[in-house]
Protein backbone atom coordinates (compact mmCIF):
# COMPACT_ATOMS: atom_id res chain seq x y z
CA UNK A 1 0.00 0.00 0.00
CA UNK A 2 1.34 3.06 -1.30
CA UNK A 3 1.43 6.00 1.48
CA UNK A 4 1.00 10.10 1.15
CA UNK A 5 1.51 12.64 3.50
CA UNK A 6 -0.65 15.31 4.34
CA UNK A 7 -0.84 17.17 1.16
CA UNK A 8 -1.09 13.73 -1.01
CA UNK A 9 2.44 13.94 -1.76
CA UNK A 10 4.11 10.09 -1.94
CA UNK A 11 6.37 8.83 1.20
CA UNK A 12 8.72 5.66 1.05
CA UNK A 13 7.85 3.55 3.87
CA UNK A 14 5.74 0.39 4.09
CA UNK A 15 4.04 0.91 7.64
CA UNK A 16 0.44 1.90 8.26
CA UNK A 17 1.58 3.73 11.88
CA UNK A 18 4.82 5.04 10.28
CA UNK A 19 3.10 6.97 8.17
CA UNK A 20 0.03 7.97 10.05
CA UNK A 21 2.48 9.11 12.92
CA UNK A 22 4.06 11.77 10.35
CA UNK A 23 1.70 13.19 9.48
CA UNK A 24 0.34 13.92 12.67
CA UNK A 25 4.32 15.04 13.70
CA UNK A 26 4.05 17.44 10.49
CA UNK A 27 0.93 18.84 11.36
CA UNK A 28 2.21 19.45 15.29
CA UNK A 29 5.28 20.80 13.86
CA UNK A 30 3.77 23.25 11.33
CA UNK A 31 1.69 24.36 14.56
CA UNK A 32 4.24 25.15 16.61
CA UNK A 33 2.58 23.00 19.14
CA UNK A 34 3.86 20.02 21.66
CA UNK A 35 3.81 16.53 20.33
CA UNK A 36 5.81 16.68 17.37
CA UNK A 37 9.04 15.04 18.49
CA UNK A 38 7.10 12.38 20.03
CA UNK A 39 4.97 11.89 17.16
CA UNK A 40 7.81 11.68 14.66
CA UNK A 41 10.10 9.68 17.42
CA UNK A 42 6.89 7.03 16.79
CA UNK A 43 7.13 7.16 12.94
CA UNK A 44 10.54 6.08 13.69
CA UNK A 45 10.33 3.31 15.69
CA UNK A 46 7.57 2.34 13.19
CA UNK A 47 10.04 2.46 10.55
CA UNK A 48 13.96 3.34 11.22
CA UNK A 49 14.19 3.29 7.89
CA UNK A 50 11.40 6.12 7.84
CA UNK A 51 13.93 8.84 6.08
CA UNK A 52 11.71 11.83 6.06
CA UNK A 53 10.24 10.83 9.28
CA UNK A 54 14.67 11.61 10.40
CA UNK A 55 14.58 14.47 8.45
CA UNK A 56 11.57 16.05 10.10
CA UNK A 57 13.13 15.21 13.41
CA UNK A 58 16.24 17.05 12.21
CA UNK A 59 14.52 20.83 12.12
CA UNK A 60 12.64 20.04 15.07
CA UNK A 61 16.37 19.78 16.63
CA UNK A 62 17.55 22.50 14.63
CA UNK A 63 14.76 24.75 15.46
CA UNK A 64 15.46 23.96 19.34
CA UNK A 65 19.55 24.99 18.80
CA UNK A 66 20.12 21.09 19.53
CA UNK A 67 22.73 20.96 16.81
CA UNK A 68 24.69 17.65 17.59
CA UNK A 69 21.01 15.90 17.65
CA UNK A 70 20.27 18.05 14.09
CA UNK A 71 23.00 16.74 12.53
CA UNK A 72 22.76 13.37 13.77
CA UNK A 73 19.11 12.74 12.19
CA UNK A 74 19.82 14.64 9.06
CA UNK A 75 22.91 12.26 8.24
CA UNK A 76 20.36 9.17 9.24
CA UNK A 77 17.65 11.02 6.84
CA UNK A 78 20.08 10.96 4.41
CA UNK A 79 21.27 7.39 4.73
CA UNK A 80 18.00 6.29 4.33
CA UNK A 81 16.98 8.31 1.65
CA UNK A 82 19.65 6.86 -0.48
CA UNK A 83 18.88 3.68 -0.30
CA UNK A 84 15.11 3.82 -1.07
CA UNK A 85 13.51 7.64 -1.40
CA UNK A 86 12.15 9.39 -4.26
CA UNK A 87 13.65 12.42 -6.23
CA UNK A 88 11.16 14.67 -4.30
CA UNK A 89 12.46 12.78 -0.82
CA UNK A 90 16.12 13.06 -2.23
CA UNK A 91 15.69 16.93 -2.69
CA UNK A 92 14.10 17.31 0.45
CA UNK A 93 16.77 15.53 2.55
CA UNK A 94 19.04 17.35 1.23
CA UNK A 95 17.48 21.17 1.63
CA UNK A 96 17.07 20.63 5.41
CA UNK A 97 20.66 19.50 5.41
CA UNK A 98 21.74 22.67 3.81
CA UNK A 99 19.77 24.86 6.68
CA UNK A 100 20.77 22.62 9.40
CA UNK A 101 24.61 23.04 8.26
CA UNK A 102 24.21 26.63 8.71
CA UNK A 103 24.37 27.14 4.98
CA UNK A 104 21.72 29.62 4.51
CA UNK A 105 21.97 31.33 0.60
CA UNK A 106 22.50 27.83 -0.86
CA UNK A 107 19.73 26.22 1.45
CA UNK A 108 17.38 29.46 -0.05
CA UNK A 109 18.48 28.57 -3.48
CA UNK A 110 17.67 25.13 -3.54
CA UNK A 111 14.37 25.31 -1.29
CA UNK A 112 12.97 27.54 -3.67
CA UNK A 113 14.17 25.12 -7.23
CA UNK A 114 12.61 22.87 -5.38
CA UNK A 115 8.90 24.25 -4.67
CA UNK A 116 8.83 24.81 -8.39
CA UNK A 117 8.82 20.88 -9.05
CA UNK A 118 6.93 19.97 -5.46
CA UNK A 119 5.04 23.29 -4.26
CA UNK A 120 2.87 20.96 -1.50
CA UNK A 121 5.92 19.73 0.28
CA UNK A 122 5.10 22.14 2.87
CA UNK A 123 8.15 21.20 5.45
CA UNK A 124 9.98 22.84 2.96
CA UNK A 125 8.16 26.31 1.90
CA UNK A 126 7.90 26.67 5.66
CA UNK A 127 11.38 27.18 5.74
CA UNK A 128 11.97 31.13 3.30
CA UNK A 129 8.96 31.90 5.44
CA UNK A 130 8.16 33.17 8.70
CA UNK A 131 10.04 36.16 10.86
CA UNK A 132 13.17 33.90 11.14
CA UNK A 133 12.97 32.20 7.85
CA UNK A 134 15.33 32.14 5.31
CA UNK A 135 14.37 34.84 3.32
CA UNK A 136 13.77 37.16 6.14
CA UNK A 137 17.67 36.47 7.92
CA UNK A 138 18.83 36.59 4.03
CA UNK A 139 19.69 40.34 4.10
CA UNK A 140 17.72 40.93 1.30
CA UNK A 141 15.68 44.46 2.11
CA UNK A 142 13.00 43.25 0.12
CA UNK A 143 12.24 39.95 1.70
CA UNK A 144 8.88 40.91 2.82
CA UNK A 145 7.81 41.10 -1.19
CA UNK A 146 9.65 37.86 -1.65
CA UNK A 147 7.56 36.09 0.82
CA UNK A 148 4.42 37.27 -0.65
CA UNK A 149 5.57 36.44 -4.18
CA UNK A 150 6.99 32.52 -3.18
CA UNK A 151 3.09 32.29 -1.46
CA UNK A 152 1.13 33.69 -4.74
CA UNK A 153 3.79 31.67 -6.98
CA UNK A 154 2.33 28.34 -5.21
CA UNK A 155 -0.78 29.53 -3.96
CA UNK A 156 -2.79 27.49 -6.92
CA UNK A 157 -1.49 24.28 -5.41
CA UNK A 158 -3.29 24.38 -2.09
CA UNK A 159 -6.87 24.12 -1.19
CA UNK A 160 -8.59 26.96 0.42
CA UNK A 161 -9.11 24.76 3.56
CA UNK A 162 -5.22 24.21 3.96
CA UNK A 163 -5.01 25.66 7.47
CA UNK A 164 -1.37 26.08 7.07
CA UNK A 165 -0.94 27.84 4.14
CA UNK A 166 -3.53 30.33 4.66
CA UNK A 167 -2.17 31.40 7.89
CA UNK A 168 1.53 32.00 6.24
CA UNK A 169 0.33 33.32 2.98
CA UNK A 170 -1.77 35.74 5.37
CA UNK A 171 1.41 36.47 7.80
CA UNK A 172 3.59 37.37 4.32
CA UNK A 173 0.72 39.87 3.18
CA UNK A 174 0.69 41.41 6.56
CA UNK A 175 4.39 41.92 7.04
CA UNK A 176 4.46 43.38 3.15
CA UNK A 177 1.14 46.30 4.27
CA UNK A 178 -1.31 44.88 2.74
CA UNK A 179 -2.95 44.24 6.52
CA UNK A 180 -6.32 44.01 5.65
CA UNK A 181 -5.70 41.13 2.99
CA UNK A 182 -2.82 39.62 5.69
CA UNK A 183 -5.47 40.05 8.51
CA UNK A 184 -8.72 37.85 6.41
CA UNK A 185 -6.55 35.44 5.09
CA UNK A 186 -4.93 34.52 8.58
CA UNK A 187 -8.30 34.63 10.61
CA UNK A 188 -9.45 32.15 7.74
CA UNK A 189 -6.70 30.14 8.35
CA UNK A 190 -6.87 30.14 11.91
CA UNK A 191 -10.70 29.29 12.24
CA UNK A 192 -10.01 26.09 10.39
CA UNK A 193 -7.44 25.07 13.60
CA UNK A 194 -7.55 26.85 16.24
CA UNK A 195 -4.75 24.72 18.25
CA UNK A 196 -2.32 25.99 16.17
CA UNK A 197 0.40 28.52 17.91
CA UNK A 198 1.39 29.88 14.37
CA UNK A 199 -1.53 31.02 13.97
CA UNK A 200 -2.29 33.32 17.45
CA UNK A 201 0.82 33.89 16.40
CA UNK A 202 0.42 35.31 12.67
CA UNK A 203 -3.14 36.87 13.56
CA UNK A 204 -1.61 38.60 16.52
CA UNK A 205 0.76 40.19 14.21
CA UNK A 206 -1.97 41.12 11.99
CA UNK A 207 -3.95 42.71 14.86
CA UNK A 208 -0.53 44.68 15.76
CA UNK A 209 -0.40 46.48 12.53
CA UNK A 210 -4.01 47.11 12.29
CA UNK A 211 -3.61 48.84 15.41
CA UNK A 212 -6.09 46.59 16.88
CA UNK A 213 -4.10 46.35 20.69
CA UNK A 214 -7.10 45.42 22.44
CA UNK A 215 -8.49 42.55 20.39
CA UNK A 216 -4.74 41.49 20.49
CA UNK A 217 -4.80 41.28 23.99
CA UNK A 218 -8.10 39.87 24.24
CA UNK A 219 -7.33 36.85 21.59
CA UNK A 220 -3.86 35.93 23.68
CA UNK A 221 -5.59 36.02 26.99
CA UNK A 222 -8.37 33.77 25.81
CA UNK A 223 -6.51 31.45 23.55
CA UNK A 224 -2.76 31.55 25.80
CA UNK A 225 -4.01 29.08 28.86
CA UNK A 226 -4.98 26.59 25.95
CA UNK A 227 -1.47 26.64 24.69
CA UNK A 228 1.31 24.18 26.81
CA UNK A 229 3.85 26.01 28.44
CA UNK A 230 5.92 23.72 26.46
CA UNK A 231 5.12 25.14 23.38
CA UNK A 232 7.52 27.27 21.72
CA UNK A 233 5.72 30.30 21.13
CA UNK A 234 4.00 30.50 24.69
CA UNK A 235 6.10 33.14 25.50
CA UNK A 236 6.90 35.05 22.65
CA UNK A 237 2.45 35.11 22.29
CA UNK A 238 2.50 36.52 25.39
CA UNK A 239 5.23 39.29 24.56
CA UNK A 240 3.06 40.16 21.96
CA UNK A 241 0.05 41.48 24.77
CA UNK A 242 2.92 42.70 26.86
CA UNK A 243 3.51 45.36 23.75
CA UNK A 244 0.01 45.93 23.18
CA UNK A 245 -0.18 46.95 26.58
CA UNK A 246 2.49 49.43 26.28
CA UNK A 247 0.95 50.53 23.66
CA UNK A 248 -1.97 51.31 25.69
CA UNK A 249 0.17 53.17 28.75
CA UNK A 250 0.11 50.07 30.75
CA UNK A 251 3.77 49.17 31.79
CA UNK A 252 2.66 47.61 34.91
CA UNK A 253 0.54 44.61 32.72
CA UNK A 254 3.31 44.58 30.56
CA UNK A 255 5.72 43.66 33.13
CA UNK A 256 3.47 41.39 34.78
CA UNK A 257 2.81 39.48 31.26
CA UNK A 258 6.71 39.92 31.24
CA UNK A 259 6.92 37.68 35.01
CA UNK A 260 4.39 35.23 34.24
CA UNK A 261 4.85 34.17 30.97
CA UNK A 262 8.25 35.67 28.68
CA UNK A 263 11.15 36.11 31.27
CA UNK A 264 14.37 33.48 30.63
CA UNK A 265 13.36 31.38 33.95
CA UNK A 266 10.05 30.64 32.85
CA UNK A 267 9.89 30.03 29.20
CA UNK A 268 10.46 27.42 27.36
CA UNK A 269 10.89 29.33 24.06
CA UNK A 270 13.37 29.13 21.67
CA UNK A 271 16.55 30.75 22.66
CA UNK A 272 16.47 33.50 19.99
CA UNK A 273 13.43 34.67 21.14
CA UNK A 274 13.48 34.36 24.99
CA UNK A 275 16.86 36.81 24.71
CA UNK A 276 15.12 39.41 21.62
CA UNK A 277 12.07 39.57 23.46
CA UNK A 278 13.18 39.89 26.50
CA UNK A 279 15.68 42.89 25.45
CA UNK A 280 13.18 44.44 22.83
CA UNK A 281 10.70 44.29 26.08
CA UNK A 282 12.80 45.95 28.52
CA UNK A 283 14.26 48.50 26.21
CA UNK A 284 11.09 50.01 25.38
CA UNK A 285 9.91 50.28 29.05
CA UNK A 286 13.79 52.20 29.46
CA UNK A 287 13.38 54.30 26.32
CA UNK A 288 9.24 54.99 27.03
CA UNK A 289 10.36 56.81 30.20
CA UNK A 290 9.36 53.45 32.50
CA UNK A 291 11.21 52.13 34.97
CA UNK A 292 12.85 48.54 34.80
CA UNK A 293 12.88 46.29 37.70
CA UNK A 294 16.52 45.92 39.37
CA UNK A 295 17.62 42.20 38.59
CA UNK A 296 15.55 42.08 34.92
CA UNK A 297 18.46 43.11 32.70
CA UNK A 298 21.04 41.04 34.98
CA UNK A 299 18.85 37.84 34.17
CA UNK A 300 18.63 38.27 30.38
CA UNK A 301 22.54 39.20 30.43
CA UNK A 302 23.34 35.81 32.00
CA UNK A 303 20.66 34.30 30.30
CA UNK A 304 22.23 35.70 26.99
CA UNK A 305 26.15 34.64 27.87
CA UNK A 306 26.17 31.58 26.40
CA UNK A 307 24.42 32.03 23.19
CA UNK A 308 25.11 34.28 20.06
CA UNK A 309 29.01 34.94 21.28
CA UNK A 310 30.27 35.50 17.73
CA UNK A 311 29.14 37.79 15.53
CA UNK A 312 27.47 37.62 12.20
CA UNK A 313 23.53 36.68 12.70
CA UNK A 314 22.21 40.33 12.11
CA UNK A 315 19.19 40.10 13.62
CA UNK A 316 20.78 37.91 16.94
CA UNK A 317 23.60 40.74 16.78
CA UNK A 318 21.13 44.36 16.70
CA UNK A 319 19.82 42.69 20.19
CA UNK A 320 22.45 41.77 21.51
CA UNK A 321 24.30 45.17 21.24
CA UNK A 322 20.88 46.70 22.50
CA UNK A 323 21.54 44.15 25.54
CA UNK A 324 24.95 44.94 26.23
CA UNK A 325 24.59 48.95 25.48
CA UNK A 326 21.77 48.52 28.21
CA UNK A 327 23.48 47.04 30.78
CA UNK A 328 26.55 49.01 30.56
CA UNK A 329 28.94 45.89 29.14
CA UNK A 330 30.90 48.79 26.78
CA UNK A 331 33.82 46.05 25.89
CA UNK A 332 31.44 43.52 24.67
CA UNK A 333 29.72 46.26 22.91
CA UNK A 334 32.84 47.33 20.86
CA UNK A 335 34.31 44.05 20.71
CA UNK A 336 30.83 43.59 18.79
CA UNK A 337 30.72 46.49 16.82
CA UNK A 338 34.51 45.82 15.75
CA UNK A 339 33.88 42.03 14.96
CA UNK A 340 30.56 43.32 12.81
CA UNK A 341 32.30 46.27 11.18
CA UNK A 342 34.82 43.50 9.97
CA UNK A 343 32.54 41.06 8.35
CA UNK A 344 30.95 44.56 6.44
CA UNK A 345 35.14 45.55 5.32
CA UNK A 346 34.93 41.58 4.30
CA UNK A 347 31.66 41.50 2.68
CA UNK A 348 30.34 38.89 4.26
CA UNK A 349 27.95 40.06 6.54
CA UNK A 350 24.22 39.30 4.86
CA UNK A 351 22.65 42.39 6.75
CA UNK A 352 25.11 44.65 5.94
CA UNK A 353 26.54 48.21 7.63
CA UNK A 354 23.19 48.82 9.37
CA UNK A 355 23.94 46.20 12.23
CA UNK A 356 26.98 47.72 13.95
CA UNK A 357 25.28 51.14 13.11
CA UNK A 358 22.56 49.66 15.55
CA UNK A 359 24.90 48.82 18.32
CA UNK A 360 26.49 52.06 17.50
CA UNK A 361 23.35 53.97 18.08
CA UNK A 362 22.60 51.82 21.20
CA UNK A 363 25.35 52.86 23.11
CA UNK A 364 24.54 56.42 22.29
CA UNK A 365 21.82 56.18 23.46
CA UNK A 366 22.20 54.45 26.53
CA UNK A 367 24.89 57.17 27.63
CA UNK A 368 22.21 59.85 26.75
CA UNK A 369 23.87 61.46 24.10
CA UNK A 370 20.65 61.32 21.74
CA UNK A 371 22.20 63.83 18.91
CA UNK A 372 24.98 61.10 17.99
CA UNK A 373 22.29 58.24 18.40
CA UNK A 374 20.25 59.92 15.80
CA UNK A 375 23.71 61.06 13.49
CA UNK A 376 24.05 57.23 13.38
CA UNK A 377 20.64 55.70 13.25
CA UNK A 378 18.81 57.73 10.56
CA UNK A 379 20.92 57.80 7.64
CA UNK A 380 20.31 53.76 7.94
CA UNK A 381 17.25 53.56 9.15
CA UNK A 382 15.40 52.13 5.59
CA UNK A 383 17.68 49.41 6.14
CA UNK A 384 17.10 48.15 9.17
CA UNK A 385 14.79 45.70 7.62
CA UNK A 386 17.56 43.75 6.61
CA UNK A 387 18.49 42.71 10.06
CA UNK A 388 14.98 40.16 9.13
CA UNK A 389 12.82 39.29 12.04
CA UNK A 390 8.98 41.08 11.97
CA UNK A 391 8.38 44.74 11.92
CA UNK A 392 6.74 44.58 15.35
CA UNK A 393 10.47 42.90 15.93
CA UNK A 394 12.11 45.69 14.12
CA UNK A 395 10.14 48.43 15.45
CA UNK A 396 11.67 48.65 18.85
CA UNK A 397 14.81 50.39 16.40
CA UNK A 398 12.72 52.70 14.85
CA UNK A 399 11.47 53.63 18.32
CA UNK A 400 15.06 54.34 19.41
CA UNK A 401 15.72 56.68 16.36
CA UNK A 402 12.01 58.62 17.65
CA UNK A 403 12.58 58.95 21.07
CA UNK A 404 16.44 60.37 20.45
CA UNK A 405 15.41 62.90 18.11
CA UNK A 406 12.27 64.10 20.48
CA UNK A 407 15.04 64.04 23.36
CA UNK A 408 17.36 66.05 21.02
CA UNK A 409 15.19 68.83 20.39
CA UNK A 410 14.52 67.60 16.77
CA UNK A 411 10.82 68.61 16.82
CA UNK A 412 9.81 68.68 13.27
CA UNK A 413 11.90 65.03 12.23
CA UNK A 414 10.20 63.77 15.19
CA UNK A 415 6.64 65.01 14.27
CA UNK A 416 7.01 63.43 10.41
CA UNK A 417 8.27 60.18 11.47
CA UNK A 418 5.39 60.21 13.76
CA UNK A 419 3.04 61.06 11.09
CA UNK A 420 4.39 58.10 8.71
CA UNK A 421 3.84 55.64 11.43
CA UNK A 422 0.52 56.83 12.67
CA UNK A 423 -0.62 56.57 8.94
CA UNK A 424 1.00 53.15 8.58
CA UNK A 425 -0.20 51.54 11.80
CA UNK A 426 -2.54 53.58 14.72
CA UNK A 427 -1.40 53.65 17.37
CA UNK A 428 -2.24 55.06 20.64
CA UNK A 429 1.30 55.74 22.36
CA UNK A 430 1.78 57.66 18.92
CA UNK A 431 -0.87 59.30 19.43
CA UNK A 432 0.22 60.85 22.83
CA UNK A 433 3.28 61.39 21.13
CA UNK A 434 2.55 63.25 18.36
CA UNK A 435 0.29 65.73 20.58
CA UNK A 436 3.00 65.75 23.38
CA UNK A 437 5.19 67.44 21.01
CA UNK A 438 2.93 69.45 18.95
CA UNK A 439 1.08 71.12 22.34
């Protein structure tokens, strides 16, 4: 009996529970939510031979930083594979071994050669998409485009009931501006499966840049206690209603949302986004004239030491500068900024000159002298997109560049880059803002 995954694609193994076991582990996966390695771990065991069964257990390692365990599955993927996969399992194998090596522009390159042959293999369009996907950490400044292109390129290959794809082809639009569009197509997708992280996630995204704070906050604190603990985005879900509440003036909910749910000792989120979140958090309660708790930045700082120590992940890098500008760590600031500043001389650096310009600015900022913060930050501030991530992610940036050139007496900069946003996305601490200046 010939088996299919999900999306009626073909899969090599001979067992009933093998294959019934994946696709459940590819639907968990694709959800963000808890079950996935144990699901796939049973496809396994149903089959050791199972090779996309080992490569699907490779990005669940990979997406968890476990990179000895990555590697180990994606070499027994490939083993397998040889011996008895398809073309389409062949090419697969070997895409997720090109992102799990670290190799990033030829992992792009051949992910997207191979959605034109096999568009429903949706392991593998999941991987240019997303804030932390390949096309958004490719240093492209356009990458928001290119994710809404790749979903309308293969958009005629899924049905409109494919919970998965509407919620990402709904995230791309939203990230690109076209919110309204973003926001339909992601409640759509959500409806269809509603225990599915990505999509809280993607909607309350949408929600953000509608400047729709409230029903953000109500959707996370009605759908959050459904959502494990375990899960990966619990806490960065819950960062998400910590900003809508400072949007709303509320530092003290967005602190407490901060204890309960996105702080390093109580997550269980990935590392990249326990240390931006935390940092992006706590640096707009600093730079929205809130105070920060004493021990908060000390616990993301020693959270933070072991991870991201050499430079050269843009997005990983911006935060960590903000981190170390923050808590007053000057020598790993520069040692940063001198590191980054090489790979830019070398040309190797995907984000480019805008990501020691960041940590640049940071420090600036930090030691209150707002007038160099803004000589550095706004002759590069259209490319801070680069550094990838979302533009709630990226806004925290922009935010820097606004309050430095209110601080430095640059009322009339201050006032248009205030208009552009409030025209972009409403927002109420904008709002204040704008009239706190113009009064």
């Amino acid at each position: 009996m010939a088996h299919h995954d999900r999306r009626g694609l073909p899969v090599s193994t001979r067992s009933d529970r093998a294959a019934e076991h994946y696709r459940a582990g590819i639907d968990l996966l694709l959800a963000a939510w808890p079950g996935a390695g144990e699901a796939l771990n049973a496809a396994i065991a149903a089959d050791p031979t199972f090779a996309l069964a080992h490569a699907a257990r490779a990005r669940l390692h990979a997406m968890r930083s476990e990179s000895a365990a990555a590697r180990a599955s994606i070499t027994r993927a490939a083993e397998c594979v040889a011996q008895t996969g398809t073309e389409r399992e062949r090419s697969h194998v070997a895409v997720l071994s090109l992102a799990i090596d670290g190799r990033s522009e030829p992992a792009l390159a051949r992910a997207l050669a191979h959605l034109d042959s096999w568009p429903r293999d949706a392991l593998i369009l999941s991987l240019p998409l997303g804030a932390f996907g390949l096309l958004a950490f490719s240093g492209r400044p356009d990458h928001d485009q290119a994710r809404v292109d790749l979903c309308e390129r293969h958009a005629h290959a899924y049905e409109a009931d494919d919970w998965w794809f509407g919620v990402s082809r709904g995230w791309a639009h939203t990230e690109n501006g076209a919110v309204a569009r973003g926001r339909a197509l992601t409640e759509h997708g959500f409806s269809l499966r509603r225990e599915n992280a990505n999509g809280a996630h993607a909607l309350s995204h949408a929600l953000f840049e509608d400047g729709a704070g409230t029903e953000a906050e109500a959707l996370i604190a009605g759908w959050l206690p459904g959502y494990d603990r375990a899960g990966i985005l619990h806490g960065h879900i819950a960062w998400h209603a910590a900003l809508a509440a400072l949007e709303r003036g509320d530092p003290e909910g967005a602190l407490a949302l901060h204890a309960e749910h996105v702080r390093p000792t109580v997550t269980a989120g990935l590392s990249l986004n326990v240390i931006t979140d935390t940092v992006s958090l706590l640096w707009r309660l600093n730079a929205y004239g809130h105070a920060v708790p004493a021990g908060l930045w000390d616990e993301v700082r020693a959270y933070a030491a072991p991870y991201f120590t050499k430079a050269g992940f843009g997005f990983a890098d911006a935060h960590m500068g903000l981190l170390a500008a923050a808590t007053g760590d000057r020598a790993a600031a520069e040692a940063r900024i001198d590191a980054l500043t090489g790979l830019v001389e070398a040309g190797t650096l995907a984000a480019g000159e805008v990501v020691p310009a960041i940590c640049r600015a940071a420090l600036a900022f930090a030691d209150g002298d707002d007038a160099l913060c803004v000589r550095i930050l706004e002759p590069v501030a259209g490319e801070v997109v680069r550094i990838g991530g979302s533009g709630a992610q990226r806004e925290v940036i922009e935010d820097t560049l606004l309050v430095a050139l209110m601080r430095a007496g640059e009322t009339s900069k201050a006032r248009a880059l205030l208009d552009t946003r409030l025209h972009r996305r409403p927002s109420p601490r904008d709002a204040r803002w704008r009239a706190r200046i113009t009064a």
